[in-house]
N, C-alpha and C. Protein backbone atom coordinates (compact mmCIF):
# COMPACT_ATOMS: atom_id res chain seq x y z
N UNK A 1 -141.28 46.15 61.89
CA UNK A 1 -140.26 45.42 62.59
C UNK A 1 -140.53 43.93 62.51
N UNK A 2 -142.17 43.45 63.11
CA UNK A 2 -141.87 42.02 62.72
C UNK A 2 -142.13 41.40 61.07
N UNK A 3 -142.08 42.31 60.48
CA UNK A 3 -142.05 42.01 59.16
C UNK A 3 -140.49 41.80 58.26
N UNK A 4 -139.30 42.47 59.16
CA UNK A 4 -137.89 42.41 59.03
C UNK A 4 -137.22 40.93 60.05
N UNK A 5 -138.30 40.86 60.68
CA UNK A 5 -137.91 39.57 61.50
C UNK A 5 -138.26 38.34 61.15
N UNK A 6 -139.30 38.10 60.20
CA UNK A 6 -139.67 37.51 59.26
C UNK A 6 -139.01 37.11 58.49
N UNK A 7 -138.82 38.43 57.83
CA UNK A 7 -137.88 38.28 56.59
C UNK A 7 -136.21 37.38 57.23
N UNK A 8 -136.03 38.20 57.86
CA UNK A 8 -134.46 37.48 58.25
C UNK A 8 -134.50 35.90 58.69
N UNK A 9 -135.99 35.66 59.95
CA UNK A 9 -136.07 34.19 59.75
C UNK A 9 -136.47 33.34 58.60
N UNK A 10 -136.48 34.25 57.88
CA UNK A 10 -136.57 33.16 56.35
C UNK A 10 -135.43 32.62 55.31
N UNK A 11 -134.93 34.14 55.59
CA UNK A 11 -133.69 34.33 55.44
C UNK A 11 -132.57 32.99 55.60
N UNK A 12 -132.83 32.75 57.06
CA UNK A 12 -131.84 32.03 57.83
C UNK A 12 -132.30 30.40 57.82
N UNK A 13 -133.96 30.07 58.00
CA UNK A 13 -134.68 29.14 57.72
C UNK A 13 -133.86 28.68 56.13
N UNK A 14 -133.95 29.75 54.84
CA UNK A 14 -133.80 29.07 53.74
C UNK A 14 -131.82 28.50 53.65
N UNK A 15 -130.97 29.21 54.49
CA UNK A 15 -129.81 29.27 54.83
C UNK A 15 -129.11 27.80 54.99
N UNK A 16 -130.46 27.63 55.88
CA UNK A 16 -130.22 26.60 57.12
C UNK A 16 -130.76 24.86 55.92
N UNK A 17 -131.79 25.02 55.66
CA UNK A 17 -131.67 24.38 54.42
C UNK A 17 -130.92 24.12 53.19
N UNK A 18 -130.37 25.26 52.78
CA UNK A 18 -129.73 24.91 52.02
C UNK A 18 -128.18 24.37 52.79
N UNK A 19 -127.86 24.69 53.78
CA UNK A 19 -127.12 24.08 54.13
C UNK A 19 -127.45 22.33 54.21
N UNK A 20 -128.09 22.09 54.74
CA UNK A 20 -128.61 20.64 54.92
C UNK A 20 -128.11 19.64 54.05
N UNK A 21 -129.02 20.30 52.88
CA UNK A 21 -129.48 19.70 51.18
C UNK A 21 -127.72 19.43 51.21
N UNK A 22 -126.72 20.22 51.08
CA UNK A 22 -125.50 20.26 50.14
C UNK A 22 -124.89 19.61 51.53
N UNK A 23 -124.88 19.29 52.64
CA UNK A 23 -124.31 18.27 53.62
C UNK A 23 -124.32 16.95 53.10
N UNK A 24 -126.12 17.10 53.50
CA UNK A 24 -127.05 15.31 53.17
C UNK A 24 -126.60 15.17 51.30
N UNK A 25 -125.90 15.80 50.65
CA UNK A 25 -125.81 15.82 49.80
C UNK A 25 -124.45 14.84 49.62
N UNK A 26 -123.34 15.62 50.23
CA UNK A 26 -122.05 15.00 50.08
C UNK A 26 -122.11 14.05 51.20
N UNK A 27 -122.76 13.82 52.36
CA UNK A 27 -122.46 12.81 52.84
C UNK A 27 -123.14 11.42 52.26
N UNK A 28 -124.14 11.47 51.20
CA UNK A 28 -125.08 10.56 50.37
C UNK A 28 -123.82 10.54 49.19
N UNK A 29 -122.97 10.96 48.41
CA UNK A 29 -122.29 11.10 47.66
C UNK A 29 -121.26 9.93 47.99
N UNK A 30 -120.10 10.21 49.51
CA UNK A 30 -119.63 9.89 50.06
C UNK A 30 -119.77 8.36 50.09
N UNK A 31 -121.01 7.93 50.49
CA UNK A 31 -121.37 6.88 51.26
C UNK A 31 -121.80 6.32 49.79
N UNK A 32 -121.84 6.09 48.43
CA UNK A 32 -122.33 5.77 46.95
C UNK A 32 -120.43 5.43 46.79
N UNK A 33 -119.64 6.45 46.67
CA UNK A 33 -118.39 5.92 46.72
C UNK A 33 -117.84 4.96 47.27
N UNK A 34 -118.05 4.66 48.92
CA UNK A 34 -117.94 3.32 49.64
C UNK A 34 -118.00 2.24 49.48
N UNK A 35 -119.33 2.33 49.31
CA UNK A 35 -120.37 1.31 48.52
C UNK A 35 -119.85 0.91 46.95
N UNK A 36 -119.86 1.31 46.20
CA UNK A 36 -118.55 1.30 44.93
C UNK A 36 -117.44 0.69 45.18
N UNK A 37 -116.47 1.45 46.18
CA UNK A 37 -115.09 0.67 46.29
C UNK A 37 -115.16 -0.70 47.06
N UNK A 38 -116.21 -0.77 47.87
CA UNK A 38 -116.33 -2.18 48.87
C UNK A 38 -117.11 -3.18 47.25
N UNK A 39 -117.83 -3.00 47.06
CA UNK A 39 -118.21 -3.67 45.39
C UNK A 39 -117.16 -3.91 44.14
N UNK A 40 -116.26 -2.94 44.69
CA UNK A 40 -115.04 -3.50 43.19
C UNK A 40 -114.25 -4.27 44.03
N UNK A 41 -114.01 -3.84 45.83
CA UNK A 41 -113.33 -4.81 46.16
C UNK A 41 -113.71 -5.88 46.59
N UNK A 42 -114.78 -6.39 46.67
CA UNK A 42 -115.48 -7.67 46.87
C UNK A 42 -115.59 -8.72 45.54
N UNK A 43 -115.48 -7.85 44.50
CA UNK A 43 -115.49 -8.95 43.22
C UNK A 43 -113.73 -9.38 42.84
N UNK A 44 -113.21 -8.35 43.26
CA UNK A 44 -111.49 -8.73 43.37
C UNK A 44 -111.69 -9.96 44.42
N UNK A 45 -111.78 -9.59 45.35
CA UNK A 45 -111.28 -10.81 46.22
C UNK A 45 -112.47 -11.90 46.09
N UNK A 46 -112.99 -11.83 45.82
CA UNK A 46 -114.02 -13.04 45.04
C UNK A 46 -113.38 -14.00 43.49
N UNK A 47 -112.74 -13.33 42.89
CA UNK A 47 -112.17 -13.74 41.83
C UNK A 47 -110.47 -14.49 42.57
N UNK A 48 -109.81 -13.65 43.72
CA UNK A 48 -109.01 -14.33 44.17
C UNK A 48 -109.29 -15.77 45.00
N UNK A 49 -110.34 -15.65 45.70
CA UNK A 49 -111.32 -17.31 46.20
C UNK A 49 -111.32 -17.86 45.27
N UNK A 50 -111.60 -17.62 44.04
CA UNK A 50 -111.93 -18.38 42.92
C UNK A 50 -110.95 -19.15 42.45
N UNK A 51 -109.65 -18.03 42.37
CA UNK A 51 -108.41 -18.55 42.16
C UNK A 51 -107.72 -19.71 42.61
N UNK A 52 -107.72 -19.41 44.07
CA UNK A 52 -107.73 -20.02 45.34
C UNK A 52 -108.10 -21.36 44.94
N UNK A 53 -109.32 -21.68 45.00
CA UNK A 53 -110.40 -22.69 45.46
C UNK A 53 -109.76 -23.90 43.91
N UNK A 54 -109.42 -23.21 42.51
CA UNK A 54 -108.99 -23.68 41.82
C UNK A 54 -107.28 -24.50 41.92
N UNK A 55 -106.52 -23.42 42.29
CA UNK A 55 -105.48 -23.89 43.04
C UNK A 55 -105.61 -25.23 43.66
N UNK A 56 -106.39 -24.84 44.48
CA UNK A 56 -106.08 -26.26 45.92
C UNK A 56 -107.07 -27.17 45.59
N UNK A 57 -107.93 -27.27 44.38
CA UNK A 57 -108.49 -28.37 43.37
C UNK A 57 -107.34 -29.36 42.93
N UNK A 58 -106.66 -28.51 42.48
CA UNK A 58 -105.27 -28.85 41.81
C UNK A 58 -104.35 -29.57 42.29
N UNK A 59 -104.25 -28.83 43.31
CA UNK A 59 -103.08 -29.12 44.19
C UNK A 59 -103.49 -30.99 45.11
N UNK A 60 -104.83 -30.85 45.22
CA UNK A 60 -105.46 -31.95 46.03
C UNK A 60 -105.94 -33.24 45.13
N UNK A 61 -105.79 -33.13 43.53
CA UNK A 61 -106.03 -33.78 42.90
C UNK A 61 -105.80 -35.35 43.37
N UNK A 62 -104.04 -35.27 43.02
CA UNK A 62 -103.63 -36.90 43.62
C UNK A 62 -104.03 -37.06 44.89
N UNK A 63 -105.01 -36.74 45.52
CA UNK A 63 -105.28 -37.40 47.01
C UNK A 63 -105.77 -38.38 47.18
N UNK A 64 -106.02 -38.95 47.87
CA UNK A 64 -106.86 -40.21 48.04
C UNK A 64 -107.93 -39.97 48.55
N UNK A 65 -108.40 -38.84 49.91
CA UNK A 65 -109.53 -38.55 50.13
C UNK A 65 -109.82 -37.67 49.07
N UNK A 66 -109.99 -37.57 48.07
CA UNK A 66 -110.64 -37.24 46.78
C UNK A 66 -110.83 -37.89 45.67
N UNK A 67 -110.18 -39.18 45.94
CA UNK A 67 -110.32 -40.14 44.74
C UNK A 67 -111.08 -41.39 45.32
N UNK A 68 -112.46 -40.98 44.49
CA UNK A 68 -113.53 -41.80 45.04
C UNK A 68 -113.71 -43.18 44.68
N UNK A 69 -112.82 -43.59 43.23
CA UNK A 69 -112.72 -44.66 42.91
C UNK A 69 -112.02 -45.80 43.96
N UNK A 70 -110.48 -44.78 44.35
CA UNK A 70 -109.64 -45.79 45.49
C UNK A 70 -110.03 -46.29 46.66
N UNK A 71 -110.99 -45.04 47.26
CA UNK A 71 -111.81 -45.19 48.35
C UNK A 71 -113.10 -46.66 48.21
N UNK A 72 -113.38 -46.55 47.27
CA UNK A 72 -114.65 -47.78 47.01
C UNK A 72 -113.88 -48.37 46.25
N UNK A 73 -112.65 -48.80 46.06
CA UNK A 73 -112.19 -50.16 46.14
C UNK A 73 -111.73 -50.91 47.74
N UNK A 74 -111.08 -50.04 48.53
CA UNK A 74 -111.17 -49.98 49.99
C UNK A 74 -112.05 -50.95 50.70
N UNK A 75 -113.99 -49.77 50.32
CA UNK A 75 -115.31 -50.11 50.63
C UNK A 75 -115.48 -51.55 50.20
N UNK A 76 -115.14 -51.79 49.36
CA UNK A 76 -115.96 -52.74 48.54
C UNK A 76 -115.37 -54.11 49.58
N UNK A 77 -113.69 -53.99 49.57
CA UNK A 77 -113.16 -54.70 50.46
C UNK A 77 -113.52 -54.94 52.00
N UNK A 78 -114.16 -54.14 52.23
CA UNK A 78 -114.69 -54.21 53.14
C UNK A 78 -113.98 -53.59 54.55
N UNK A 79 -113.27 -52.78 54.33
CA UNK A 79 -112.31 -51.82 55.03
C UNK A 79 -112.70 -50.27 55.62
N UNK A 80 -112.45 -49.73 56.62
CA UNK A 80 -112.98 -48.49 56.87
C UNK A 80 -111.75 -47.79 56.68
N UNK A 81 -112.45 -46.95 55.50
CA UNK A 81 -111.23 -46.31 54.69
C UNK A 81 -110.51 -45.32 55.97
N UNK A 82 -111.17 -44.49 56.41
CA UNK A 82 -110.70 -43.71 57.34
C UNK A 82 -109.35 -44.13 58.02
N UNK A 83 -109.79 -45.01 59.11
CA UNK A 83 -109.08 -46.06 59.80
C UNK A 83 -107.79 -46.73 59.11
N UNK A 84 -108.02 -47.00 57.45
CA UNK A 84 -107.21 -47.38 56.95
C UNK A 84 -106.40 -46.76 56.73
N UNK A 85 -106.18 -45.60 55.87
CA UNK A 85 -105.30 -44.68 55.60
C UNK A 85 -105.03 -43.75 56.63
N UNK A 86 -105.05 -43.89 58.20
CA UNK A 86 -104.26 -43.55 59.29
C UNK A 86 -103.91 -44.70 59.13
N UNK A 87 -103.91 -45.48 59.28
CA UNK A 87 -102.66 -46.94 59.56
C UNK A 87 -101.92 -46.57 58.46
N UNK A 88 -101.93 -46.98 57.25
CA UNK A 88 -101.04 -46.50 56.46
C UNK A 88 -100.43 -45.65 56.30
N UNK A 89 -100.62 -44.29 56.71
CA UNK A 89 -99.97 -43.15 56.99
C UNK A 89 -98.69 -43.41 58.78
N UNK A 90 -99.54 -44.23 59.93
CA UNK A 90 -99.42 -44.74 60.81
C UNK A 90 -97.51 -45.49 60.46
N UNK A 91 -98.17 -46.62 59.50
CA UNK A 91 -96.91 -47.56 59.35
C UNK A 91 -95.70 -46.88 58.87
N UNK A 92 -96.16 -45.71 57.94
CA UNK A 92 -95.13 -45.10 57.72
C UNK A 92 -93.90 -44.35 58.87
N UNK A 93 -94.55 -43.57 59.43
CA UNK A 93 -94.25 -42.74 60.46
C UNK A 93 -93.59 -43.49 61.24
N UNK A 94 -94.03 -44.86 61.90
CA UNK A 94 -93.36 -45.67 62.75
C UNK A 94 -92.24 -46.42 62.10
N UNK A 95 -92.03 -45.86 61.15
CA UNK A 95 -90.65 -46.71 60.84
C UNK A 95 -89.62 -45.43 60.82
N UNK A 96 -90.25 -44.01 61.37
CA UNK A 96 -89.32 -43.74 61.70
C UNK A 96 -88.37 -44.09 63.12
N UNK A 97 -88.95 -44.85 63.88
CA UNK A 97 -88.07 -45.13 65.33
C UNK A 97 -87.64 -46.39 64.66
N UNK A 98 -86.05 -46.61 64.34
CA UNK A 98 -85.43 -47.83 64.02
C UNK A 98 -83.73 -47.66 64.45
N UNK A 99 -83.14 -48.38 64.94
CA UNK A 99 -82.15 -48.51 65.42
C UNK A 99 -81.08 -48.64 64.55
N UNK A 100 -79.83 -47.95 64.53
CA UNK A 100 -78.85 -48.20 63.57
C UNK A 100 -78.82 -47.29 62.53
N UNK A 101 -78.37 -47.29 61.74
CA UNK A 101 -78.07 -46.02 60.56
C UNK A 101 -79.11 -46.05 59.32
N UNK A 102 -79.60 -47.41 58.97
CA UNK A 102 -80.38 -47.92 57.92
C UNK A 102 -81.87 -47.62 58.29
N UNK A 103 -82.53 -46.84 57.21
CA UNK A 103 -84.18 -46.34 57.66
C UNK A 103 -84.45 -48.00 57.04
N UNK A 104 -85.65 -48.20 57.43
CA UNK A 104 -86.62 -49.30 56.95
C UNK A 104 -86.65 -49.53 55.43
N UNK A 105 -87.50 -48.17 54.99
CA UNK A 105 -87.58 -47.89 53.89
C UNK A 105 -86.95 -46.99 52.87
N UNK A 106 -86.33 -45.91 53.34
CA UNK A 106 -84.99 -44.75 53.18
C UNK A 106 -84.12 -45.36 52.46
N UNK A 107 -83.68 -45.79 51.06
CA UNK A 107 -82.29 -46.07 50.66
C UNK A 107 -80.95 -45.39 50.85
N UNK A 108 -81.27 -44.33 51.76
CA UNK A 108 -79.85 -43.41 52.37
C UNK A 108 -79.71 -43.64 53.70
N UNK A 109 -78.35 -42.91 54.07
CA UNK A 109 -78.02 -43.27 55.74
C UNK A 109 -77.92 -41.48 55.67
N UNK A 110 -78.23 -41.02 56.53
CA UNK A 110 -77.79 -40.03 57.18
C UNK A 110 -76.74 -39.43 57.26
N UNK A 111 -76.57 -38.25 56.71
CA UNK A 111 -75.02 -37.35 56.63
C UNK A 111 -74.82 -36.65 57.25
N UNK A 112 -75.45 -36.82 58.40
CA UNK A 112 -75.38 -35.86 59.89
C UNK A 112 -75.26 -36.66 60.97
N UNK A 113 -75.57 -36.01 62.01
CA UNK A 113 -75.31 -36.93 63.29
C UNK A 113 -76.78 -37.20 63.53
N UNK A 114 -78.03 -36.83 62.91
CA UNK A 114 -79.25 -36.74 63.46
C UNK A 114 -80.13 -38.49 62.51
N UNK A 115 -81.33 -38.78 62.68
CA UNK A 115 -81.89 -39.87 61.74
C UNK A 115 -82.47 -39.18 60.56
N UNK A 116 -82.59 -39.86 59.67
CA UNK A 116 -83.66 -40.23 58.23
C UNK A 116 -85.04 -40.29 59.03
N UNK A 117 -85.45 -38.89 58.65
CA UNK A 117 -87.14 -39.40 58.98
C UNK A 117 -88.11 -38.86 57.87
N UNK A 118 -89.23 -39.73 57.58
CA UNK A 118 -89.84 -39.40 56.65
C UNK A 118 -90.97 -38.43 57.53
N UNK A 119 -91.26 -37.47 56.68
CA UNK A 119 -91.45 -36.03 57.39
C UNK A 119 -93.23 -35.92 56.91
N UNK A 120 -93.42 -36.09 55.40
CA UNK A 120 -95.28 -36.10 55.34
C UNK A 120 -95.22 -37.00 54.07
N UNK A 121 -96.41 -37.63 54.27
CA UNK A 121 -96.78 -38.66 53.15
C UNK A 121 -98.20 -38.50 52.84
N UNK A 122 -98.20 -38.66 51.64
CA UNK A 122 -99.35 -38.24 50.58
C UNK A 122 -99.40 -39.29 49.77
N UNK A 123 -101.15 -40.26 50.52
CA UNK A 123 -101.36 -41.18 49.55
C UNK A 123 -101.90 -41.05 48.43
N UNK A 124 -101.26 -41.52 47.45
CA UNK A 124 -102.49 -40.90 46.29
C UNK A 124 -103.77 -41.61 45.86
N UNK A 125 -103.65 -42.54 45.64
CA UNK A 125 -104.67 -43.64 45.59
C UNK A 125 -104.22 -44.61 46.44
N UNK A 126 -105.21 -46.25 45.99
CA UNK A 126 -104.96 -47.13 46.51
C UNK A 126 -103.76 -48.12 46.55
N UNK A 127 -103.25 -47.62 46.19
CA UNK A 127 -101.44 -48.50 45.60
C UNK A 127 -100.75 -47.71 46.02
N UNK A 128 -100.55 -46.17 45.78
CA UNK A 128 -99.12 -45.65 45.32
C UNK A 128 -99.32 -44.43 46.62
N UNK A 129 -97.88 -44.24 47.07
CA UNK A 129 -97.74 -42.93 48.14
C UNK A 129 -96.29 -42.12 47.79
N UNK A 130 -96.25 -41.17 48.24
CA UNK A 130 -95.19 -40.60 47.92
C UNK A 130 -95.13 -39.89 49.13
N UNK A 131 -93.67 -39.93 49.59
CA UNK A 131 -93.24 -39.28 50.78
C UNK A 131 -92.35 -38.25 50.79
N UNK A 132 -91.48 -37.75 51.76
CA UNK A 132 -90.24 -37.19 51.93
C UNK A 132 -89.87 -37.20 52.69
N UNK A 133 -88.56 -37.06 53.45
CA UNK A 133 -87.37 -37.33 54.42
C UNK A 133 -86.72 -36.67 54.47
N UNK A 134 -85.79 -36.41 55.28
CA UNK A 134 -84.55 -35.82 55.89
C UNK A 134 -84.00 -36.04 57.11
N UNK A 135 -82.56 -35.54 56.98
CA UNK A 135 -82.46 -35.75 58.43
C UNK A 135 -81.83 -34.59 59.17
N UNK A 136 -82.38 -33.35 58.46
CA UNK A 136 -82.35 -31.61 59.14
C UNK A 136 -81.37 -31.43 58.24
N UNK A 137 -80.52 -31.73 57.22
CA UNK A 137 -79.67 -31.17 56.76
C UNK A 137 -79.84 -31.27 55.01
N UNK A 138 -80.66 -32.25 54.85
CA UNK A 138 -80.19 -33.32 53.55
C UNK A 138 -82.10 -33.65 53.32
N UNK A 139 -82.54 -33.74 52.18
CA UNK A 139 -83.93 -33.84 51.87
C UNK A 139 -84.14 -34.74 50.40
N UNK A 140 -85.05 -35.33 50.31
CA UNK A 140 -85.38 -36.30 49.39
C UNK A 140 -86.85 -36.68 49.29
N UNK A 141 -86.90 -37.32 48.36
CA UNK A 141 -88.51 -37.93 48.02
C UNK A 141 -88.52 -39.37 47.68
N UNK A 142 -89.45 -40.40 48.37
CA UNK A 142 -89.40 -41.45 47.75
C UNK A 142 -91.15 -41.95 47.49
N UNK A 143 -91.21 -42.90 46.26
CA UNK A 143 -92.43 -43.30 45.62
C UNK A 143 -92.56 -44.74 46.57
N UNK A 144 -93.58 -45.13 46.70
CA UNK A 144 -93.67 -46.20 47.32
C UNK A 144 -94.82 -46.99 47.09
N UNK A 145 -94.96 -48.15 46.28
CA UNK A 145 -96.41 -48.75 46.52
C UNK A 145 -96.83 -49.41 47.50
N UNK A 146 -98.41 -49.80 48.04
CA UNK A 146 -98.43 -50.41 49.27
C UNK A 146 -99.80 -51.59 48.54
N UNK A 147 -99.47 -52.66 49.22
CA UNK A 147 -100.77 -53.60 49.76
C UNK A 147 -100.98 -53.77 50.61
N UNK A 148 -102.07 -54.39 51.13
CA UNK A 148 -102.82 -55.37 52.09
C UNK A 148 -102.71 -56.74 51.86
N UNK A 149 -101.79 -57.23 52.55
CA UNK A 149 -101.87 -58.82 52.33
C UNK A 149 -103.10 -59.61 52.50
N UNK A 150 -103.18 -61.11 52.40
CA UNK A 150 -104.25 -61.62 53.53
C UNK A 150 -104.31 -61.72 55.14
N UNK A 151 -103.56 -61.35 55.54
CA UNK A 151 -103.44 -61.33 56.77
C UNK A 151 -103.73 -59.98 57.22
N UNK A 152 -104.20 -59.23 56.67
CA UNK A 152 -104.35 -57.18 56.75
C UNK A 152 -103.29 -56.68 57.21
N UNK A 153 -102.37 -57.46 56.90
CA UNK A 153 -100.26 -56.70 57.13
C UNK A 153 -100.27 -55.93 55.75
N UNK A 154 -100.11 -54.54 56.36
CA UNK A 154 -99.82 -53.59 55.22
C UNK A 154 -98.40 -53.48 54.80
N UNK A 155 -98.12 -53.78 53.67
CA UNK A 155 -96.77 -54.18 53.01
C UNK A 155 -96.57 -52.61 51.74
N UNK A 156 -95.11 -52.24 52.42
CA UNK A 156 -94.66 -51.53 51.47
C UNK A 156 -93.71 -51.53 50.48
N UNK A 157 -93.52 -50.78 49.54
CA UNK A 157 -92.32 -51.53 48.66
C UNK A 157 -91.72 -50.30 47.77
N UNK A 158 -90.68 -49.78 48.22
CA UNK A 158 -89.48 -49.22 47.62
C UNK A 158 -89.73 -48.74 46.20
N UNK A 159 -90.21 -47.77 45.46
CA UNK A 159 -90.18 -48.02 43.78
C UNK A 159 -89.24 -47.24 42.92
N UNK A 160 -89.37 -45.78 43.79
CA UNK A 160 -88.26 -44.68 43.11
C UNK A 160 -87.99 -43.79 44.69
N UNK A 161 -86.58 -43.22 43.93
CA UNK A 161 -86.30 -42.79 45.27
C UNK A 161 -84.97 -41.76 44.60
N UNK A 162 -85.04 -40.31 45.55
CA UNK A 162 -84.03 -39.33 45.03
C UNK A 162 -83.52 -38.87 45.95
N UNK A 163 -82.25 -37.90 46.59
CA UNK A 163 -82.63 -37.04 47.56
C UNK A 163 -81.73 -35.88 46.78
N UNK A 164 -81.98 -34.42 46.87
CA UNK A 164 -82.09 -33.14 47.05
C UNK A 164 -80.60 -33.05 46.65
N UNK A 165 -79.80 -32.53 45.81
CA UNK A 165 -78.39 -32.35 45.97
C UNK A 165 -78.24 -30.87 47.05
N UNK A 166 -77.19 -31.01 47.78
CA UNK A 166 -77.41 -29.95 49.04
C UNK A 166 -76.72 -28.64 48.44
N UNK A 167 -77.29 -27.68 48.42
CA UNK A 167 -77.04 -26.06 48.17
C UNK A 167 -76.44 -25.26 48.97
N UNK A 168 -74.78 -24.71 48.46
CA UNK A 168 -74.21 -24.13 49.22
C UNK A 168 -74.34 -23.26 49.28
């Protein structure tokens, strides 16, 4: 008798193992697949950053905080660039509050009941900016160069200018 009881706990002992083995088996299987798909999808979206990061290289090229030459002509002048190009960005913006139909700098009047406001400006270097406007209905772009006088009156000046033909 305990020689049949033996046997059967061995029986059930080797059962019980082999169950284990072919569990720890597929759940080790399982978890190699994971690991795989999180690895193909980590080099995908690594190649899309890449993409990305190239893009908005691109895209940021004409900037001015990236163009180190415009900036250390600025320096050299003896100007805190920072400071500077918020004022210049600054002067812009404030010419949107102007009285009457005529923007400052805007060669259009408004074809609505609302103003011409120039909406974001992007300096590119030390001379040249390019903006855009509207006035909620009607959209355009204008080029604009700027100096610094001697007096540090930042002077702008009109160069090209389009607006949007409107889409019915």
């Amino acid at each position: 008798m305990k020689s049949k009881l033996f046997m059967y706990l061995f029986i059930f002992s080797a059962l019980l193992i082999i169950f284990q083995y072919v569990n720890s088996k597929n759940i080790i299987d399982k978890y190699e697949n994971d690991i795989d798909s999180f690895k193909t999808e980590i080099a995908e979206q690594e190649k899309t950053i890449e993409a990305l990061e190239e893009q908005n290289f691109e895209l940021n090229y004409f900037n001015i905080d990236r163009n180190d030459n415009a900036l250390d002509y600025f320096v050299a002048q003896g100007y805190n660039t920072e400071q500077l190009i918020n004022a210049i960005k600054e002067g812009l913006y404030n010419m949107n509050d102007y009285e009457g139909d005529d923007h400052p700098i805007v060669p259009f009047v408004s074809m609505t009941d609302s103003k011409l406001l120039i909406n974001k400006v992007r300096i590119l270097n030390h001379r040249w900016i390019v903006a855009n406007f509207t006035d909620g209905e009607y959209w355009g772009e204008i080029f604009i160069t700027y100096e610094i006088d001697e007096n540090n009156d930042l002077k702008y000046k009109l160069v090209e200018y389009f607006m949007y033909p409107k889409v019915a």
